[in-house]
Protein backbone atom coordinates (compact mmCIF):
# COMPACT_ATOMS: atom_id res chain seq x y z
CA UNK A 1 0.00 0.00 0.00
CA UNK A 2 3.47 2.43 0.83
CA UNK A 3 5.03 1.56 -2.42
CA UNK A 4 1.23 2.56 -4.54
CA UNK A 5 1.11 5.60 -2.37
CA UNK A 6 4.54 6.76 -2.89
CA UNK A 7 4.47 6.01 -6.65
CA UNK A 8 1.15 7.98 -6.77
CA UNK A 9 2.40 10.58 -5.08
CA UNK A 10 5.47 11.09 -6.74
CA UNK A 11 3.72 10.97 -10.49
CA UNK A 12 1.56 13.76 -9.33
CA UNK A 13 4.20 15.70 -8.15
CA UNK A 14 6.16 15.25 -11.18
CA UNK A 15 3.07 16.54 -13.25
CA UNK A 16 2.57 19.38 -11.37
CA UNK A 17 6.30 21.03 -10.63
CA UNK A 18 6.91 20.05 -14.30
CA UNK A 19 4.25 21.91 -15.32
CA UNK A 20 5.85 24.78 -13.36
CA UNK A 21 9.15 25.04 -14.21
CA UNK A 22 8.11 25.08 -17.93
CA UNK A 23 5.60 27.94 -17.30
CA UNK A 24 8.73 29.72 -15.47
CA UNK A 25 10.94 28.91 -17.25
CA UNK A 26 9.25 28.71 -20.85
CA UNK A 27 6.31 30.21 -21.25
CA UNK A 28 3.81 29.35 -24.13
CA UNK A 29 3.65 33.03 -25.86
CA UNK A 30 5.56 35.07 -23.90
CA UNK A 31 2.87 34.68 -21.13
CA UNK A 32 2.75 32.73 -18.13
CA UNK A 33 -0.20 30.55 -17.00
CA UNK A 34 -0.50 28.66 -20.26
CA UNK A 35 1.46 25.48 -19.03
CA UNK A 36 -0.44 25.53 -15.48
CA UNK A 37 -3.83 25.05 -17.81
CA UNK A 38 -3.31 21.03 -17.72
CA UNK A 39 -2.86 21.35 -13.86
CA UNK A 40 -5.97 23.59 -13.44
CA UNK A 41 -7.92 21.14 -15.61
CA UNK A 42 -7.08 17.80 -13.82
CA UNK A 43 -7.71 18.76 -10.45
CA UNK A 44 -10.84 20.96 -11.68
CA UNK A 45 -12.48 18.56 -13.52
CA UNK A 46 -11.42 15.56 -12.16
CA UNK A 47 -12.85 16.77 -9.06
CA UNK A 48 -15.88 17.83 -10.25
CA UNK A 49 -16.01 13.83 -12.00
CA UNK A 50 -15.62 12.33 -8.95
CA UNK A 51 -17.99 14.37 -6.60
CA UNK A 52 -20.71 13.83 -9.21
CA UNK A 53 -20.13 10.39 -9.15
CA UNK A 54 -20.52 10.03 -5.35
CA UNK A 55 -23.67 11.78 -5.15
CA UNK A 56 -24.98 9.86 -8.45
CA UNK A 57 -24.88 7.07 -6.31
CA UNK A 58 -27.70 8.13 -3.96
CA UNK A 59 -29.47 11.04 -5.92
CA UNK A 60 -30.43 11.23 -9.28
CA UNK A 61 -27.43 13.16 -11.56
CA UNK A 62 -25.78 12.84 -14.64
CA UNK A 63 -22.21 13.26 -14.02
CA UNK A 64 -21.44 13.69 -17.87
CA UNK A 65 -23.82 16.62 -17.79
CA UNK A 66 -22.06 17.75 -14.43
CA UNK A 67 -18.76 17.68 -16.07
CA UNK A 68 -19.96 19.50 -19.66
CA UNK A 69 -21.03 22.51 -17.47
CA UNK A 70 -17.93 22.38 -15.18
CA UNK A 71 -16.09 22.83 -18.49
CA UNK A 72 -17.69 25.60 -19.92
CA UNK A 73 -17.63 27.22 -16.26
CA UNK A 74 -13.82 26.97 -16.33
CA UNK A 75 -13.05 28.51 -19.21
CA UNK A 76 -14.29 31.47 -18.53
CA UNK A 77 -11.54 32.27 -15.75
CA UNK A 78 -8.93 32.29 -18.42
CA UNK A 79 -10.24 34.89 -20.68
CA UNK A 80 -8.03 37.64 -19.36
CA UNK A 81 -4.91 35.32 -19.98
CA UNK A 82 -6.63 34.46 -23.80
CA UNK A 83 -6.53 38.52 -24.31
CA UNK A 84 -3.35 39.03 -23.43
CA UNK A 85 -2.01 36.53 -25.57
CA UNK A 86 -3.95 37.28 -28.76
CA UNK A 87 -3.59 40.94 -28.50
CA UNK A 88 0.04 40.94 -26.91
CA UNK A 89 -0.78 43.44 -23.99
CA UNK A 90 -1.92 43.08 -20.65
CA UNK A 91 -5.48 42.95 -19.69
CA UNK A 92 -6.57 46.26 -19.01
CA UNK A 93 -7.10 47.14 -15.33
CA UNK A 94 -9.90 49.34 -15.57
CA UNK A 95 -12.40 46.91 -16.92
CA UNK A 96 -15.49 46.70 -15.67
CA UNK A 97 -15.36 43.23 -15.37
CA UNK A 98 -12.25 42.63 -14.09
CA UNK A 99 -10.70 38.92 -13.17
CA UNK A 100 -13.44 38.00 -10.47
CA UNK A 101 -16.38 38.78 -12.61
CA UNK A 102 -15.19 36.18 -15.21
CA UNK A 103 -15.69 33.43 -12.46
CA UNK A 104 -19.37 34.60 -11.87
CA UNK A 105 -20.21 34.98 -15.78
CA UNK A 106 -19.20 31.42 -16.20
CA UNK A 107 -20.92 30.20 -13.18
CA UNK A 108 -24.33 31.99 -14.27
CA UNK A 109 -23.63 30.84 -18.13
CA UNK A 110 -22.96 27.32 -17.12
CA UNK A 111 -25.88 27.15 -14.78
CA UNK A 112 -28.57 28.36 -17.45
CA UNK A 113 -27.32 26.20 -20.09
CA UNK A 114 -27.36 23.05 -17.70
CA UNK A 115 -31.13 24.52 -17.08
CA UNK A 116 -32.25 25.08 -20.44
CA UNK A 117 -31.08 21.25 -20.68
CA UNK A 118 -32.94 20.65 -17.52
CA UNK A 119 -36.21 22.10 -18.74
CA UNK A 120 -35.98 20.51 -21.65
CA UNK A 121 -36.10 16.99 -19.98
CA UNK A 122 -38.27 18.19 -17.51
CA UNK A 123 -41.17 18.94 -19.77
CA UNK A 124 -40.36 15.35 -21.69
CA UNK A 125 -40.55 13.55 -18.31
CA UNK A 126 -43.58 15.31 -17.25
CA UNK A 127 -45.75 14.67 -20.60
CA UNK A 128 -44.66 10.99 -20.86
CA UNK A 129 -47.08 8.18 -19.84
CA UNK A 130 -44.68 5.32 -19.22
CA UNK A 131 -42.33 4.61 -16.24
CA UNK A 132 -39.08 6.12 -17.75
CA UNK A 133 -35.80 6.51 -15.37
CA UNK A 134 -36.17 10.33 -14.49
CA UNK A 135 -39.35 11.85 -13.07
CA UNK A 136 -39.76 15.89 -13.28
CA UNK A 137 -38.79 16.06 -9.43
CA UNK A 138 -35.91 14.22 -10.05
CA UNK A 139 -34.84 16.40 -13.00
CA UNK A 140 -35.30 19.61 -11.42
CA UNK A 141 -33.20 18.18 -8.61
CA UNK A 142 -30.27 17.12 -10.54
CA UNK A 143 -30.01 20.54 -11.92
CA UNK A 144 -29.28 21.63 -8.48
CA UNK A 145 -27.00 19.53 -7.21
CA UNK A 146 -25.19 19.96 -10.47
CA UNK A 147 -24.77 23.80 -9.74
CA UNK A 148 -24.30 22.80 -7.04
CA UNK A 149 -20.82 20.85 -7.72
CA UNK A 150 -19.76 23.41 -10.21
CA UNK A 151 -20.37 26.72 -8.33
CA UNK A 152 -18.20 24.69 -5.17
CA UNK A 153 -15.92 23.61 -7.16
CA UNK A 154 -15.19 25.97 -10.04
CA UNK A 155 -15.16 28.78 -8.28
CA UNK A 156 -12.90 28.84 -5.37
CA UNK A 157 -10.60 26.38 -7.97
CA UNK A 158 -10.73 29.50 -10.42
CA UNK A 159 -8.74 32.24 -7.38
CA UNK A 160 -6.05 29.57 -8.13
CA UNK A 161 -5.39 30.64 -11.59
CA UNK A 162 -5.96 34.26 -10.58
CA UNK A 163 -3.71 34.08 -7.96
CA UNK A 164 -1.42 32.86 -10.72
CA UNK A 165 -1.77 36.32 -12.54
CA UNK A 166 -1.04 37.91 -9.45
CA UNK A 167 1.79 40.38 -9.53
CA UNK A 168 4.64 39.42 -11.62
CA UNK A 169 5.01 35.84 -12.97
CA UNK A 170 7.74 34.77 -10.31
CA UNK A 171 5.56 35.97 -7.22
CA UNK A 172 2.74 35.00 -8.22
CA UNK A 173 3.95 31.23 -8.64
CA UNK A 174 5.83 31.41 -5.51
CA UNK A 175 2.63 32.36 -3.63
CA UNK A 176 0.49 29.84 -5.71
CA UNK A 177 3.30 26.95 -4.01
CA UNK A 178 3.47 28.67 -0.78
CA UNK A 179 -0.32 28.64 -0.24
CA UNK A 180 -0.76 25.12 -1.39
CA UNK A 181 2.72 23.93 0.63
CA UNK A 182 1.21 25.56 3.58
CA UNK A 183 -2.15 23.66 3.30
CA UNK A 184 -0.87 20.25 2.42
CA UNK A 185 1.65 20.91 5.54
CA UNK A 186 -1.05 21.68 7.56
CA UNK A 187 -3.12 18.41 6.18
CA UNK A 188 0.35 16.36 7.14
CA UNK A 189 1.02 17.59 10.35
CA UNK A 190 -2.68 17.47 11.32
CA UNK A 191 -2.31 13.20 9.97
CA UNK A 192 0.98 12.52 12.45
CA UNK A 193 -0.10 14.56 15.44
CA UNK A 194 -3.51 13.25 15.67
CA UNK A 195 -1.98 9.75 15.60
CA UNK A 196 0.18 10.21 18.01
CA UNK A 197 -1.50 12.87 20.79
CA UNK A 198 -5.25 12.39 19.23
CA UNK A 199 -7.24 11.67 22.24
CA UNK A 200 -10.73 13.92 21.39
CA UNK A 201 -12.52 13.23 18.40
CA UNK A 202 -13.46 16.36 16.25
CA UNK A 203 -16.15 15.27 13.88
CA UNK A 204 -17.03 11.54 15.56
CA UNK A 205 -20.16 11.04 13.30
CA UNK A 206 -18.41 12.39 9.90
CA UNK A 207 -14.76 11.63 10.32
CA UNK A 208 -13.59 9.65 13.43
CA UNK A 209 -10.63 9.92 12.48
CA UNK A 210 -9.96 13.72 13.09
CA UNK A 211 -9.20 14.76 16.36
CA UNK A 212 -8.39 18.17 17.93
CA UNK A 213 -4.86 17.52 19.17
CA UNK A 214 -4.77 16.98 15.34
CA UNK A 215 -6.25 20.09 14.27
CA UNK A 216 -3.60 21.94 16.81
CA UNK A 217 -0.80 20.32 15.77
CA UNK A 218 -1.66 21.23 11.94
CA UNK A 219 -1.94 24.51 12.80
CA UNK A 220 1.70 24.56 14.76
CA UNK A 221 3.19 22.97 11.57
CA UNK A 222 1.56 24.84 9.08
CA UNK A 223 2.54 28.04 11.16
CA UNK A 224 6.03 26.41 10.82
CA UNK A 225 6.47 25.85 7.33
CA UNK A 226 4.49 29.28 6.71
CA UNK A 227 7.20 31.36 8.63
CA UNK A 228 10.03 29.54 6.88
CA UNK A 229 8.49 29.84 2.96
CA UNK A 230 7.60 33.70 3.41
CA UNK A 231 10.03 34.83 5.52
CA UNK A 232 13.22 33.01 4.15
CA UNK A 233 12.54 30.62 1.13
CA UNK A 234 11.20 33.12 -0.53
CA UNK A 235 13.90 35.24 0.03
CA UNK A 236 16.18 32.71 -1.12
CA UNK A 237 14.17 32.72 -4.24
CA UNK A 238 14.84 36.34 -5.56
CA UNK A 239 10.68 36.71 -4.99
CA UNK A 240 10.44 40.27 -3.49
CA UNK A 241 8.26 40.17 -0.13
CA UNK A 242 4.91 42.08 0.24
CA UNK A 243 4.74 41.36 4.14
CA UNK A 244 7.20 42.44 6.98
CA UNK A 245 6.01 40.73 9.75
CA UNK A 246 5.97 37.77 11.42
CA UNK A 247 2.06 37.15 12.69
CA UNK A 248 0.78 37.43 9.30
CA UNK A 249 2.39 34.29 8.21
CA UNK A 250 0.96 32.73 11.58
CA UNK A 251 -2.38 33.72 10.86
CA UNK A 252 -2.62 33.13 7.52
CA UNK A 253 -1.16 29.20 8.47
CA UNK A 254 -4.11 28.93 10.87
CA UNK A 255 -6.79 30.22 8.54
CA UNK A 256 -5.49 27.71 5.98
CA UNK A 257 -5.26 25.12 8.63
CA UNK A 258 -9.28 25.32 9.61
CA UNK A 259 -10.43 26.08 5.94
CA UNK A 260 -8.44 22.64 4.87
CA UNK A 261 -10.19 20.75 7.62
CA UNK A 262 -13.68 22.09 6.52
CA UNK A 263 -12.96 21.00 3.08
CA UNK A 264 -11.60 17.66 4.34
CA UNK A 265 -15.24 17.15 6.48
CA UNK A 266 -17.26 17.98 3.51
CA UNK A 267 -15.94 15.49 1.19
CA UNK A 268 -16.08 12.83 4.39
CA UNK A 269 -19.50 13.56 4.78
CA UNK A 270 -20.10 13.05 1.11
CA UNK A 271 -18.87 10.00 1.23
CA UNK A 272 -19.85 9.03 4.49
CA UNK A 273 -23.59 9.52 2.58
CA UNK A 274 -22.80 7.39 -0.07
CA UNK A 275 -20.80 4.38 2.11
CA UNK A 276 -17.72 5.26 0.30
CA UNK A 277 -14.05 5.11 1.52
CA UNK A 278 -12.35 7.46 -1.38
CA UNK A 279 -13.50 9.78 -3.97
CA UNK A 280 -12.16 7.59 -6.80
CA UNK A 281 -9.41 5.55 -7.43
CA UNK A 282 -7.54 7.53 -10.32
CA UNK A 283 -4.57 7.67 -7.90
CA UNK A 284 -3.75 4.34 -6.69
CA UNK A 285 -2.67 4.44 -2.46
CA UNK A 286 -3.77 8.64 -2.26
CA UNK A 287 -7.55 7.64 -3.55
CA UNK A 288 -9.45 10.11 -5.91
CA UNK A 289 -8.50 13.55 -7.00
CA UNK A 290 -11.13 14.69 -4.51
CA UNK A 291 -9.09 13.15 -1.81
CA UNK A 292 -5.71 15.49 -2.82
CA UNK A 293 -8.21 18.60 -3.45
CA UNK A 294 -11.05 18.70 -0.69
CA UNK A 295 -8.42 21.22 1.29
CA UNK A 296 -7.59 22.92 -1.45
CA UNK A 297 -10.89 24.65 -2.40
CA UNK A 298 -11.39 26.50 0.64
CA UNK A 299 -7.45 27.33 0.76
CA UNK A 300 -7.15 29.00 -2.71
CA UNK A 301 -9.92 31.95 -1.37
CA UNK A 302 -8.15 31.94 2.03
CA UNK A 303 -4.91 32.18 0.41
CA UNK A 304 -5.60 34.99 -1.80
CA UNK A 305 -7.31 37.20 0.61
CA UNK A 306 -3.81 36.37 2.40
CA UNK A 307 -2.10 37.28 -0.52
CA UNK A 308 -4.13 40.44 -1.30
CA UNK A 309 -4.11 41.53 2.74
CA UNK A 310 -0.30 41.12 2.56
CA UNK A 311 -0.59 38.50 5.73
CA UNK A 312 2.57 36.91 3.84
């Protein structure tokens, strides 16, 4: 089980700092972000798959359908980075829409398409005489719980490609890995602590698992490897630093700390719904892309506030 976990873990990682160094260090068009687009698609999408699946196996949902609108949703995040590159300029700062509204068009324009679909079925279900799969209630219910997926997904998922664009290309990849180094830290430290200390249980219906001493000692490592990314890696880096002091690494730590465990309770309880132990098995020993991403999602809003409030 080690050796699958290792091997799993070390493909991904390979994928992903690949991935990096080429948008660093060679970026498609003379703009940076392009390489990151198969990372931001995996863990998007693939999350979006496999959360659909789960709750297709107690609710009525089409995860195809799910995943069509997740797609369209997603693109729409990139358009700033599609203008730059076409016209060769940056995207202009004063419009109206800016890179936050682009999220919320794509939300709204996936969300109506999914329900012209969804009234279209609806009407077929509710004029038929036989005993078909899908009954009206049933398809006015899987339109919901298919915004559902994408607007909890896509969304927060989307602030990591903005955050991406933040500032120049170097800092905003070194606060993309910080935030996401931070959170995983905080996911590990949370794991051995708990083990070791755990005596009260957290969440004893949803994850038994998860105890306090757990969440503490996730917070005092992620504090840990917060302090040393912003106030010296980062340094070591060349990346000029937007923050001078030394809480605002703390704080941000803890904030990515609780939102990791929130997103880590969701997913259990998601599964815990469904009587399922993973989110999929695309990653042999780590489980589903759900599993590597449930902290992530609330982390890449935390993060940027962090970013934008300068608590690095």
């Amino acid at each position: 089980m080690l050796h699958r976990r290792l091997f799993s873990a070390f493909v991904l990682l390979a994928f992903v700092f690949g991935c990096i160094g080429l948008d660093l260090g060679v970026p498609l068009g003379g703009h940076s972000g392009w390489w990151m687009v198969p990372v931001y698609s995996v863990l998007v999408l693939g999350t979006v798959w496999e959360m659909a699946q789960l709750i297709a196996i107690r609710w009525s949902l089409d995860p195809k359908r799910v995943l069509v609108g997740a797609s369209v949703a997603a693109i729409f995040p990139m358009i700033p980075m599609f203008y730059s590159t076409a016209c060769n300029t940056s995207y202009p700062a004063n419009c109206p829409v800016g890179s936050f509204g682009w999220i919320v068009i794509g939300n709204l324009f996936s969300s109506l398409l999914l329900g012209i679909d969804a009234m279209r079925r609806f009407t077929r279900a509710s004029l038929r005489r036989d005993s078909e799969a899908a009954t009206p209630e049933e398809v006015a219910l899987s339109w919901l719980l298919s915004v559902s997926i994408i607007t909890y997904v896509v969304t927060p998922m989307s602030v990591w490609w903005i955050m991406r664009q933040h500032g120049s290309s170097s800092q905003g990849m070194a606060n993309l890995v910080g935030i996401v180094l931070i959170t995983k830290m905080a996911d590990t430290g949370a794991y051995f602590f708990g083990k070791v200390f755990g005596r009260n249980k957290l969440s004893p219906v949803i994850s038994p698992g998860k105890t306090i001493e757990g969440l503490l000692g996730g917070m005092l490592v992620a504090s840990i490897a917060s302090l040393l990314y912003f106030r010296v890696c980062m340094g070591w880096l060349g990346v000029r630093l937007e923050g001078s002091t030394y809480w605002g690494p703390v704080v941000l730590a803890v904030l990515l700390t609780l939102g990791g465990v929130v997103g880590d309770l969701i997913e259990s309880m998601v599964k815990r719904a469904v009587c399922e132990k993973d989110s999929g098995n695309q990653l042999p020993g780590l489980g589903g892309i759900w599993d590597v991403t449930d902290s992530l999602i609330p982390a890449a809003v935390l993060g940027y506030l962090g970013v934008l409030g300068r608590l690095n």
